[in-house]
Protein backbone atom coordinates (compact mmCIF):
# COMPACT_ATOMS: atom_id res chain seq x y z
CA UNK A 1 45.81 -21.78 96.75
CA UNK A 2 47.42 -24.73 94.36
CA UNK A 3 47.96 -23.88 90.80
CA UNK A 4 49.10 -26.21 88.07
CA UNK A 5 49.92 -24.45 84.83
CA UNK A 6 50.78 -26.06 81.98
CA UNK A 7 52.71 -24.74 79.02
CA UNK A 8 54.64 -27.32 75.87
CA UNK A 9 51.58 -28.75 73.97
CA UNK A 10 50.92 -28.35 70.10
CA UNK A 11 51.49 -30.47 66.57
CA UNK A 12 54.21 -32.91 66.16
CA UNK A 13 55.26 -35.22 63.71
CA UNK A 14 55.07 -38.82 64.22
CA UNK A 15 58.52 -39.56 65.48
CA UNK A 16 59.03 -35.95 67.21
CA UNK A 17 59.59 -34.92 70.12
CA UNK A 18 57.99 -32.18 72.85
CA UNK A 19 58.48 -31.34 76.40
CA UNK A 20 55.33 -30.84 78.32
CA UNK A 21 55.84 -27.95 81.39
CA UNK A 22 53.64 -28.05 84.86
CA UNK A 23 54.62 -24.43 87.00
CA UNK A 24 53.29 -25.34 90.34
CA UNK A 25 52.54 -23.03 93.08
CA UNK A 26 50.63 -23.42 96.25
CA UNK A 27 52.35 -26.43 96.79
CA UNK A 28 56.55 -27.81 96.76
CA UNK A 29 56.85 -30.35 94.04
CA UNK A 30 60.01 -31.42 95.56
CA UNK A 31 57.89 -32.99 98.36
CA UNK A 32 54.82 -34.24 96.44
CA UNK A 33 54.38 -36.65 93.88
CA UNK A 34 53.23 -35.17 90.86
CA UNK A 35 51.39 -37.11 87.79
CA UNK A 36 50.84 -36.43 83.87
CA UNK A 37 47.53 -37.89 83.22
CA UNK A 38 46.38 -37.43 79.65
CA UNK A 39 42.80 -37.86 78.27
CA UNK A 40 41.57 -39.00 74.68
CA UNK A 41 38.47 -37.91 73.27
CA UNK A 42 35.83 -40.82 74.17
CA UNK A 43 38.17 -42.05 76.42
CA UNK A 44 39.08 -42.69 80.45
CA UNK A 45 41.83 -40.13 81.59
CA UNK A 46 44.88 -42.20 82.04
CA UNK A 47 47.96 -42.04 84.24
CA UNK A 48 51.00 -41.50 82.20
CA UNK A 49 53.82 -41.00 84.58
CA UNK A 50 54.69 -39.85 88.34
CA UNK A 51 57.30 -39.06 89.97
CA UNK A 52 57.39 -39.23 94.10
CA UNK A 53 59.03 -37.14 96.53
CA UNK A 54 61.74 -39.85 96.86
CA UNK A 55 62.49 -39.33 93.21
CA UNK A 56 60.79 -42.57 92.23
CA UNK A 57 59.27 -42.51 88.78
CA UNK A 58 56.44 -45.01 87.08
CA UNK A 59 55.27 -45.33 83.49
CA UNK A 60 52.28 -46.55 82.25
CA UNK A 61 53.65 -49.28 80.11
CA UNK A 62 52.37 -47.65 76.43
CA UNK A 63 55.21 -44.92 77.39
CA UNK A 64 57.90 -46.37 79.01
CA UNK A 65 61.28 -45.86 77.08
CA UNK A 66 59.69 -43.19 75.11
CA UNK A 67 58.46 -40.76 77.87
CA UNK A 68 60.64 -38.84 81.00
CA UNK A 69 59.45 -36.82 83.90
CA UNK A 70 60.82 -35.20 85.74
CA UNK A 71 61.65 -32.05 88.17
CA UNK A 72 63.31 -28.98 88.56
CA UNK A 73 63.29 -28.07 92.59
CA UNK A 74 64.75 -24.55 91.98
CA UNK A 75 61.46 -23.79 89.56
CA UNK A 76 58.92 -25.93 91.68
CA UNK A 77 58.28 -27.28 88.04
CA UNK A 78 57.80 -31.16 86.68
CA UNK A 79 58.43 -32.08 83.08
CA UNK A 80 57.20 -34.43 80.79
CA UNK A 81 59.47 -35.39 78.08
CA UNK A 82 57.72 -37.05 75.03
CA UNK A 83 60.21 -38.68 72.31
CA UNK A 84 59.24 -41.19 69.52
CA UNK A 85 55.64 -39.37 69.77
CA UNK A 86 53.12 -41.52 67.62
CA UNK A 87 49.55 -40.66 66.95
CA UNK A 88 48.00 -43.32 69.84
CA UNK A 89 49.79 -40.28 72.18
CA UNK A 90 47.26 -37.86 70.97
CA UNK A 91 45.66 -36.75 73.77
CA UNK A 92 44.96 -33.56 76.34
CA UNK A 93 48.23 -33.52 78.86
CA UNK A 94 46.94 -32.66 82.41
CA UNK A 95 49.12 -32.38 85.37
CA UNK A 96 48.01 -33.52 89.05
CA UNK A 97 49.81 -33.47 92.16
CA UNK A 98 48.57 -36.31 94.44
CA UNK A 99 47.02 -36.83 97.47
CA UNK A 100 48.58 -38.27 100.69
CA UNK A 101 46.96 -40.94 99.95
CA UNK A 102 48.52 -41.84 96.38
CA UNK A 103 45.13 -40.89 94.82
CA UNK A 104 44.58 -37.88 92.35
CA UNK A 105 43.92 -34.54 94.08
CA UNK A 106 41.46 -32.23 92.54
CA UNK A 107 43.86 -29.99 91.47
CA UNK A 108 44.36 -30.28 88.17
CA UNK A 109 46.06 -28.26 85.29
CA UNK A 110 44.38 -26.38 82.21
CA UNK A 111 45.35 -29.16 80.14
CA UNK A 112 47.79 -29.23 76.92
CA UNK A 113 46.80 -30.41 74.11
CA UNK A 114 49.18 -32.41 71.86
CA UNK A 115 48.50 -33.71 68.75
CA UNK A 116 50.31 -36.23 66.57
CA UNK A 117 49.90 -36.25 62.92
CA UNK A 118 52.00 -36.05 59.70
């Protein structure tokens, strides 16, 4: 049985920083790719970042050089660092892992939320 949990959401500061946690089991992250989607309220859930088995990572573009994931093999974990947080990043932090073919799997975490607000 795959299980996502997620742990690293809460209230930063515009400008701050936070480090989002997915604990997989069920599945090796180290040969899936794995995806932070996050979802606004009124809003489509969108893809944030992945990161492939090959080690190949993509950004949506309202991230890139502000956001990192990545993985730790040893804990079957995948990370998603969040620096220069601004309030458009408000959102609930979901992690996936993906199907073979590239497309969202229903397995989904609990969701994090993280807010952004002075």
């Amino acid at each position: 049985q795959v299980q996502l949990v997620e742990s690293g959401g809460g209230l930063v500061q515009p400008g701050g920083s936070l480090r989002l946690s997915c604990a997989a089991s069920g599945i090796i992250v180290s040969i899936s790719t794995m995806g932070w989607y996050r979802q606004a309220p009124g809003k489509q859930r969108e893809l944030v970042a992945s990161i492939a088995s090959s080690g190949a990572k993509n950004y949506v573009d309202s991230v890139k050089g502000r956001f990192a994931i990545s993985r730790d093999n040893a804990k079957n974990t995948v990370y998603l660092q969040m620096n220069s947080l601004n309030p458009g990043d408000t959102s609930v932090y979901y992690c996936n892992v993906f199907r073979v073919d590239g497309r969202p799997s229903d397995y989904w975490g609990q969701g994090n939320q993280v807010t952004v607000s002075s």
